[in-house]
PDB file of N, CA and C in Angstrom:
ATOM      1  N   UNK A   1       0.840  -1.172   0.000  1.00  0.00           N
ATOM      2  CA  UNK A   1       0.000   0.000   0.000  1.00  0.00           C
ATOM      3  C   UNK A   1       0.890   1.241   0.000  1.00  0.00           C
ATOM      4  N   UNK A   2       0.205   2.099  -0.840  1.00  0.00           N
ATOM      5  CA  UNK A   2       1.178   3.682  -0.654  1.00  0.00           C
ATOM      6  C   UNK A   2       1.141   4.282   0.537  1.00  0.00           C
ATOM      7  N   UNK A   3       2.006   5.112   1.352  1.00  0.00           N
ATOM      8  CA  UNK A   3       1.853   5.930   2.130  1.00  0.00           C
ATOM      9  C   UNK A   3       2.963   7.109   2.184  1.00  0.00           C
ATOM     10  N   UNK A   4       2.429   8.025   2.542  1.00  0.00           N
ATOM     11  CA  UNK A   4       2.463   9.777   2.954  1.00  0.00           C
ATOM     12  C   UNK A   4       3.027   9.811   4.356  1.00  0.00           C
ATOM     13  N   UNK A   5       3.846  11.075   4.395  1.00  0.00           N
ATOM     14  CA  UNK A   5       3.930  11.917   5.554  1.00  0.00           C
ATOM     15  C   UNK A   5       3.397  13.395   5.181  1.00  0.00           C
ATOM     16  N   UNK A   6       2.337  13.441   6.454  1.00  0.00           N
ATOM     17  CA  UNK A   6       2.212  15.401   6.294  1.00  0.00           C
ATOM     18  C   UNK A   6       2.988  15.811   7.444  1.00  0.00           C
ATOM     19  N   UNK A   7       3.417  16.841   6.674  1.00  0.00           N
ATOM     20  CA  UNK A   7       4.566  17.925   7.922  1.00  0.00           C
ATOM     21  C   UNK A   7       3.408  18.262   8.981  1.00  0.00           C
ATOM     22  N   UNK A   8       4.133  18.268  10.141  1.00  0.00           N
ATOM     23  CA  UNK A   8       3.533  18.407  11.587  1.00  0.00           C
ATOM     24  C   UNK A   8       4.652  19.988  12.087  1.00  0.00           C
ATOM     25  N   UNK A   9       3.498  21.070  12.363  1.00  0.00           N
ATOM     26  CA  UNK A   9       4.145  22.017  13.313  1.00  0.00           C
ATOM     27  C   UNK A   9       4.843  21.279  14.464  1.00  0.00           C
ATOM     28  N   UNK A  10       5.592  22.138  15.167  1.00  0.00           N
ATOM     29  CA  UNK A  10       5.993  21.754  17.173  1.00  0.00           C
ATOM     30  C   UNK A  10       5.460  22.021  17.763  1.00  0.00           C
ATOM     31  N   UNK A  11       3.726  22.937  17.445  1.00  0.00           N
ATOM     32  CA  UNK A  11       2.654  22.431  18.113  1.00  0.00           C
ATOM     33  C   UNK A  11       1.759  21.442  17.664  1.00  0.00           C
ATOM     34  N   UNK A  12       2.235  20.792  16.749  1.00  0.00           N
ATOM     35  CA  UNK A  12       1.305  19.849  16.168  1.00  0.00           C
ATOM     36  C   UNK A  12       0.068  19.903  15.185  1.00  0.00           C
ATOM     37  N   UNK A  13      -0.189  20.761  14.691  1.00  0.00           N
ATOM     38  CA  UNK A  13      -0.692  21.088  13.413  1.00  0.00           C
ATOM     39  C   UNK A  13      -0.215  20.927  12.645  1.00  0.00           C
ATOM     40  N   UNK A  14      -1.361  20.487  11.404  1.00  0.00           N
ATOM     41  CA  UNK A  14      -0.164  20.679  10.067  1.00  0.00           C
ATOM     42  C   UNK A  14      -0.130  21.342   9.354  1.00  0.00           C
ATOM     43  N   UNK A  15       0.796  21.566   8.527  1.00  0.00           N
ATOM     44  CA  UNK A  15       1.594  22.117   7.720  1.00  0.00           C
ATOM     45  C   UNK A  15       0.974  22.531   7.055  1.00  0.00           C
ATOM     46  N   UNK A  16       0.750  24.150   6.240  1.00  0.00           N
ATOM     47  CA  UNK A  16       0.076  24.276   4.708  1.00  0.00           C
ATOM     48  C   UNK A  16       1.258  24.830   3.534  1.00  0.00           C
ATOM     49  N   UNK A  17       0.809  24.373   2.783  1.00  0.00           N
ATOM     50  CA  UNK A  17       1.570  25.482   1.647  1.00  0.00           C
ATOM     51  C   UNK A  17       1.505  26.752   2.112  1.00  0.00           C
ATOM     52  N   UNK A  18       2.021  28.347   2.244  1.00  0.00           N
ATOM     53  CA  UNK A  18       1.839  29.499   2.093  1.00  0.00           C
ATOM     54  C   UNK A  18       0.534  29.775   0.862  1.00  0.00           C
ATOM     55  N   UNK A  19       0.685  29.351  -0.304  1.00  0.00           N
ATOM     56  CA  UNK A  19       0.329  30.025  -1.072  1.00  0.00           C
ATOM     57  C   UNK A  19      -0.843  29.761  -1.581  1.00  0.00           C
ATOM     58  N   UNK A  20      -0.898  27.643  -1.607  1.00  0.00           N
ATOM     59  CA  UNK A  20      -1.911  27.349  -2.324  1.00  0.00           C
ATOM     60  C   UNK A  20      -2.799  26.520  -0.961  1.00  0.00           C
ATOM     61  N   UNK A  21      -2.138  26.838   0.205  1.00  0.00           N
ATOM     62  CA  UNK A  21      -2.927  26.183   1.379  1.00  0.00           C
ATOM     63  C   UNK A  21      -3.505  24.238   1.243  1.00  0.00           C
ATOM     64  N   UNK A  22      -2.481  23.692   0.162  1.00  0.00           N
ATOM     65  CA  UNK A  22      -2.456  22.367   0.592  1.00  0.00           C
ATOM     66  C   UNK A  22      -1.731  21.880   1.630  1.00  0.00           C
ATOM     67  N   UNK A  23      -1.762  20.616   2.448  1.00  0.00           N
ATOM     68  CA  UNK A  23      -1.043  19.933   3.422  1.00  0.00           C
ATOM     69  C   UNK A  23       0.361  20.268   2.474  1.00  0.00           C
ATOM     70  N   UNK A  24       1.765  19.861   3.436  1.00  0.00           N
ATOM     71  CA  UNK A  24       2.907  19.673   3.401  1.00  0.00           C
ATOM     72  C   UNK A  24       3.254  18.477   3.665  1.00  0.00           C
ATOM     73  N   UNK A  25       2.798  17.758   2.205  1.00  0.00           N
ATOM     74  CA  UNK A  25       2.998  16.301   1.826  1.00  0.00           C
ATOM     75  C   UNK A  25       4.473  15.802   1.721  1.00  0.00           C
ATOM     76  N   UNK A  26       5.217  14.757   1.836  1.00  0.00           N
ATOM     77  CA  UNK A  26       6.170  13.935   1.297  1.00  0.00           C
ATOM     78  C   UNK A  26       5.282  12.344   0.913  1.00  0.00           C
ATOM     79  N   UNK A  27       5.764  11.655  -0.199  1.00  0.00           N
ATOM     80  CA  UNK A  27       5.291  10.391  -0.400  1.00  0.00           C
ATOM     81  C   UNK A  27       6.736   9.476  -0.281  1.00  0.00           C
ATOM     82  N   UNK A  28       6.074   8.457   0.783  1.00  0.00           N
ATOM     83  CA  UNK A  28       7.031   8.141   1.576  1.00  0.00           C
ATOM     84  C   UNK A  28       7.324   6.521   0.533  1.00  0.00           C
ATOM     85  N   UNK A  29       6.186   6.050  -0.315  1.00  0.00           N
ATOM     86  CA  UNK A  29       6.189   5.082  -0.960  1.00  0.00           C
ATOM     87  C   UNK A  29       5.105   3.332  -0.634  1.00  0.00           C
ATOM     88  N   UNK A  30       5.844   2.551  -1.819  1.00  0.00           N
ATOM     89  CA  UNK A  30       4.815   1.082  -0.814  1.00  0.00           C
ATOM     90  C   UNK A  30       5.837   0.505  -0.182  1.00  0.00           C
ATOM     91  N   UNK A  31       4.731  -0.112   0.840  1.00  0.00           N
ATOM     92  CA  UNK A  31       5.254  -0.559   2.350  1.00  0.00           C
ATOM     93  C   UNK A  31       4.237  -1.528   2.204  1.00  0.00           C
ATOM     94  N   UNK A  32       4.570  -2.612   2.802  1.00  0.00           N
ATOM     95  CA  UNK A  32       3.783  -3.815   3.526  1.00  0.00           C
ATOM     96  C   UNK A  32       2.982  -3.640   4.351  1.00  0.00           C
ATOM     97  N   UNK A  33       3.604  -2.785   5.498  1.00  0.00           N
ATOM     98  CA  UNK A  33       2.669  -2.742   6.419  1.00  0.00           C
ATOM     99  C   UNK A  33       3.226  -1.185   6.941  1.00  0.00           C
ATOM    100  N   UNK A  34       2.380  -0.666   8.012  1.00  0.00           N
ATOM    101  CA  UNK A  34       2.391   0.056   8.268  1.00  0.00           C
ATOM    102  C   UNK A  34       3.625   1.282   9.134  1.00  0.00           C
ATOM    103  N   UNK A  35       4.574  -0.316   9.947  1.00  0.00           N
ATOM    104  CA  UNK A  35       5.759  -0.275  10.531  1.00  0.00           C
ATOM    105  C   UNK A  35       6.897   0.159   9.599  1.00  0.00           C
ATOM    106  N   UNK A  36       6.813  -0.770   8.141  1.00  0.00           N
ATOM    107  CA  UNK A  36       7.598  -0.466   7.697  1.00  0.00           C
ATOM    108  C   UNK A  36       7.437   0.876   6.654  1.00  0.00           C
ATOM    109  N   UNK A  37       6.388   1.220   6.676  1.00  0.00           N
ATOM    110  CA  UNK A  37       6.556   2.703   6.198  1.00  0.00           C
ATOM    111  C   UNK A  37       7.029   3.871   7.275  1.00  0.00           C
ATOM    112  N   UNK A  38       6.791   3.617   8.457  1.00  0.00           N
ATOM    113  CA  UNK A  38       7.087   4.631   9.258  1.00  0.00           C
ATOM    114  C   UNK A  38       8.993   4.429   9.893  1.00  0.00           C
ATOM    115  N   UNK A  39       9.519   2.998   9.295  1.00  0.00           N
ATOM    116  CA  UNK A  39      10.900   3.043   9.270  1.00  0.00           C
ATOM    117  C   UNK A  39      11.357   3.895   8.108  1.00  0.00           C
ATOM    118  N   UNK A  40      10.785   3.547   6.954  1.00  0.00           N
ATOM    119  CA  UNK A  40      11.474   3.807   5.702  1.00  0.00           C
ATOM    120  C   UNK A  40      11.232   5.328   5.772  1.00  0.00           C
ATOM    121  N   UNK A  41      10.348   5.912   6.298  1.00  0.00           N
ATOM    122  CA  UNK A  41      10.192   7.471   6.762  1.00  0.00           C
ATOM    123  C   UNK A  41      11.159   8.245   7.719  1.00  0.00           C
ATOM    124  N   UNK A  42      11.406   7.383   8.529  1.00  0.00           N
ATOM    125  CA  UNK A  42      12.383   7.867   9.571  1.00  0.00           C
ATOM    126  C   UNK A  42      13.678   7.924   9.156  1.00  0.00           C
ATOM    127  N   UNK A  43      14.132   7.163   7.872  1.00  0.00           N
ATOM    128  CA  UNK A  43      15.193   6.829   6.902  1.00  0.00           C
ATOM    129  C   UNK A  43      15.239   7.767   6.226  1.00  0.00           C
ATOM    130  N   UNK A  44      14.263   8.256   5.612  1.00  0.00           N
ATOM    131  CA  UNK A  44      14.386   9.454   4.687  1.00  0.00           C
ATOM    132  C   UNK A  44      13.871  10.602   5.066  1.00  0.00           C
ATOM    133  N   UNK A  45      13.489  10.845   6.310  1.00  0.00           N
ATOM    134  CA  UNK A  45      13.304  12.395   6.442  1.00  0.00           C
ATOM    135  C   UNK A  45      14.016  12.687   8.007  1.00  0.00           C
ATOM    136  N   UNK A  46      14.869  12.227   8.421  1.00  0.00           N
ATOM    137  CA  UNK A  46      16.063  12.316   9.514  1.00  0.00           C
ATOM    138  C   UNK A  46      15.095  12.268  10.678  1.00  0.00           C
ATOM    139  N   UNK A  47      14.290  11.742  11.503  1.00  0.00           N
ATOM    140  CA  UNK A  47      13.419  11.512  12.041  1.00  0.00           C
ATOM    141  C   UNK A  47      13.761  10.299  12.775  1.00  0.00           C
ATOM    142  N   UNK A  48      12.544  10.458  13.737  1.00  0.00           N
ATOM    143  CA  UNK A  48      12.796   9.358  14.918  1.00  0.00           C
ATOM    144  C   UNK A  48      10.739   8.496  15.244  1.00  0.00           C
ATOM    145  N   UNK A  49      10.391   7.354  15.757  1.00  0.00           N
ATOM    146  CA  UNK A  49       9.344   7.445  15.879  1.00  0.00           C
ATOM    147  C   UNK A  49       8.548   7.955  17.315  1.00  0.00           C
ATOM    148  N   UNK A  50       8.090   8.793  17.532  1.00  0.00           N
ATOM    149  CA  UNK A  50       7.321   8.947  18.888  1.00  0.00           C
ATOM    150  C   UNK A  50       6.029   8.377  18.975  1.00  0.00           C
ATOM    151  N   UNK A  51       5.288   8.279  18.333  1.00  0.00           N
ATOM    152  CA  UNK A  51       3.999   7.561  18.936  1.00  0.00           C
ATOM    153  C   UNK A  51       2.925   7.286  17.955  1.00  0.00           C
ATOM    154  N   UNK A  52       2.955   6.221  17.408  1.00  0.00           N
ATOM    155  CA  UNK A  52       1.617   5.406  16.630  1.00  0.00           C
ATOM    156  C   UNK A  52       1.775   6.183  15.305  1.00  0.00           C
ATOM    157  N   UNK A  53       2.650   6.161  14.307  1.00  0.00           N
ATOM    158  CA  UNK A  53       2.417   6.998  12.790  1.00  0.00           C
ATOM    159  C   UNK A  53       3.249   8.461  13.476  1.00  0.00           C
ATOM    160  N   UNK A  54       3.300   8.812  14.571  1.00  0.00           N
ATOM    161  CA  UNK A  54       3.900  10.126  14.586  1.00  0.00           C
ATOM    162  C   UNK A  54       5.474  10.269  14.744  1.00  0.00           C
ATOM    163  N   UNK A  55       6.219  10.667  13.833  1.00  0.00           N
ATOM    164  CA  UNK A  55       7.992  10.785  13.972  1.00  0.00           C
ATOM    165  C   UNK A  55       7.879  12.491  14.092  1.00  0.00           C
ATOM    166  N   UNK A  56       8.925  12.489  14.605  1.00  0.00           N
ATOM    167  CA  UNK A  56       9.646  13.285  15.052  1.00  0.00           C
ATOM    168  C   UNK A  56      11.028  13.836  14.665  1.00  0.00           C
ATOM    169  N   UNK A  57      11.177  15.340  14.617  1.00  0.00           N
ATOM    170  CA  UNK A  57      12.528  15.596  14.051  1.00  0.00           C
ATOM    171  C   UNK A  57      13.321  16.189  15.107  1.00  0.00           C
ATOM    172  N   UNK A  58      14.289  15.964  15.379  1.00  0.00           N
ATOM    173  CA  UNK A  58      15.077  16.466  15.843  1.00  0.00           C
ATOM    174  C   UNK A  58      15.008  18.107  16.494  1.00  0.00           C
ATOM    175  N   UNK A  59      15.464  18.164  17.887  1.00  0.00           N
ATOM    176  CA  UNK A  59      15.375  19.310  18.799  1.00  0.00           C
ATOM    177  C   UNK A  59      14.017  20.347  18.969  1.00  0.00           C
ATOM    178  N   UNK A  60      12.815  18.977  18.621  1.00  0.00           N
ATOM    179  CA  UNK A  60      11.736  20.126  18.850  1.00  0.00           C
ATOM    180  C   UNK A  60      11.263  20.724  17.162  1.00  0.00           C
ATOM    181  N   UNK A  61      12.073  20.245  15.985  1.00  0.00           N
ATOM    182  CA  UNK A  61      11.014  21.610  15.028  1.00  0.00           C
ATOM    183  C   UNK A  61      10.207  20.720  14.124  1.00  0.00           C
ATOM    184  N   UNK A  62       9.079  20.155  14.975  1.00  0.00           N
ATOM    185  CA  UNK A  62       8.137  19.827  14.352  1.00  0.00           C
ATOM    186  C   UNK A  62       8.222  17.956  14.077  1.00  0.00           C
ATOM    187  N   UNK A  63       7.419  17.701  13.402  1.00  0.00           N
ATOM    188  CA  UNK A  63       7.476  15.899  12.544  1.00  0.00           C
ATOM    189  C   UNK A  63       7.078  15.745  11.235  1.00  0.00           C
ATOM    190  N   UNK A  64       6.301  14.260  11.211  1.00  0.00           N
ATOM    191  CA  UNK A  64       5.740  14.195   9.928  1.00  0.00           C
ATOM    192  C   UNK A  64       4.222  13.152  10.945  1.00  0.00           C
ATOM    193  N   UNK A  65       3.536  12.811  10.174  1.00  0.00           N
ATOM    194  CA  UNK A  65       1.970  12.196  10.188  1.00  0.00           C
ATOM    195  C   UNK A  65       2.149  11.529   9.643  1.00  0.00           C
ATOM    196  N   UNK A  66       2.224  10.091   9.922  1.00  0.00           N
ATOM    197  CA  UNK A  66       2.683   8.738   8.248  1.00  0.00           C
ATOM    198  C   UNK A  66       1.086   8.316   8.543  1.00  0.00           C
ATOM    199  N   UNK A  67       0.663   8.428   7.381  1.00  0.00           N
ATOM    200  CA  UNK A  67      -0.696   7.620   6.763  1.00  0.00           C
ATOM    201  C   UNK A  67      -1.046   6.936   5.949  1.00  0.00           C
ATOM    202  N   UNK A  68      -1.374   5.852   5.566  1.00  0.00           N
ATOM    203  CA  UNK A  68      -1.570   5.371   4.196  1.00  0.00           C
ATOM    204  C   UNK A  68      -2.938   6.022   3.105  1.00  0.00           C
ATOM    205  N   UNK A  69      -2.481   5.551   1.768  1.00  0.00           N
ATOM    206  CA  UNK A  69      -3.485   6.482   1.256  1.00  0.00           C
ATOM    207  C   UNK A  69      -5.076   6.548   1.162  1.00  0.00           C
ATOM    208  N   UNK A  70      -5.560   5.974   1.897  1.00  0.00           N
ATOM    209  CA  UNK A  70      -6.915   5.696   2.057  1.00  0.00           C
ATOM    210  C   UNK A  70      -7.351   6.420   3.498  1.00  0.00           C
ATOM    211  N   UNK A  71      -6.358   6.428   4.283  1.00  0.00           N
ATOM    212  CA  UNK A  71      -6.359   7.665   5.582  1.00  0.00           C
ATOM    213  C   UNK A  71      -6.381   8.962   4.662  1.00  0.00           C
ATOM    214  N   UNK A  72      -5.103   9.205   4.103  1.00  0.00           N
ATOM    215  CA  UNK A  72      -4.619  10.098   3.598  1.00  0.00           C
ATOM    216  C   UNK A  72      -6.035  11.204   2.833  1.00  0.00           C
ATOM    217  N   UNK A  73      -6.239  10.247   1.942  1.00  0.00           N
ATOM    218  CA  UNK A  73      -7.738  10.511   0.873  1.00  0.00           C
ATOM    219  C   UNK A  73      -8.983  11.454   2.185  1.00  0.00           C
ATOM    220  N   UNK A  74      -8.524  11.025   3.805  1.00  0.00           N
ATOM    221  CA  UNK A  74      -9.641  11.402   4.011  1.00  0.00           C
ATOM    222  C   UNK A  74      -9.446  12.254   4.844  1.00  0.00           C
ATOM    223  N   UNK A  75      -7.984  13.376   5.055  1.00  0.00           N
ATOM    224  CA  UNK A  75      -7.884  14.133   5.816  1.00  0.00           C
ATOM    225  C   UNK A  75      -8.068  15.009   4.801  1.00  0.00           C
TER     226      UNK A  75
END
């Protein structure tokens, strides 16, 4: 299955474009399951996991939201 990260503020909101006010997507790719998308995420966007789909970046500025695309479709 495909899955996404949306950029997460360091208060935890997410992310918009400035301009065109979409989420602040990365496509993280297919994954088996859900674990291994949120490794292969933490691999490619310098990140760590904190809690259920939520990683974390380094010193506080913010994360990502890993979802697959059928979550994704419905935020």
């Amino acid at each position: 299955m495909m899955y996404f990260a949306i950029a997460l503020c360091p208060s935890g909101s997410m992310r918009e474009h400035p301009k065109t006010h979409e989420l602040r997507t990365v496509e993280v790719g297919e994954c088996e399951t859900k674990q291994d998308a949120i490794d292969n995420a933490c691999l490619q966007l310098n990140c760590r996991q904190l809690f259920r789909g939520v990683i974390g970046r380094p010193k506080g500025h913010g994360g990502y939201l890993v979802l697959n695309a059928q979550e994704y479709a419905e935020v």
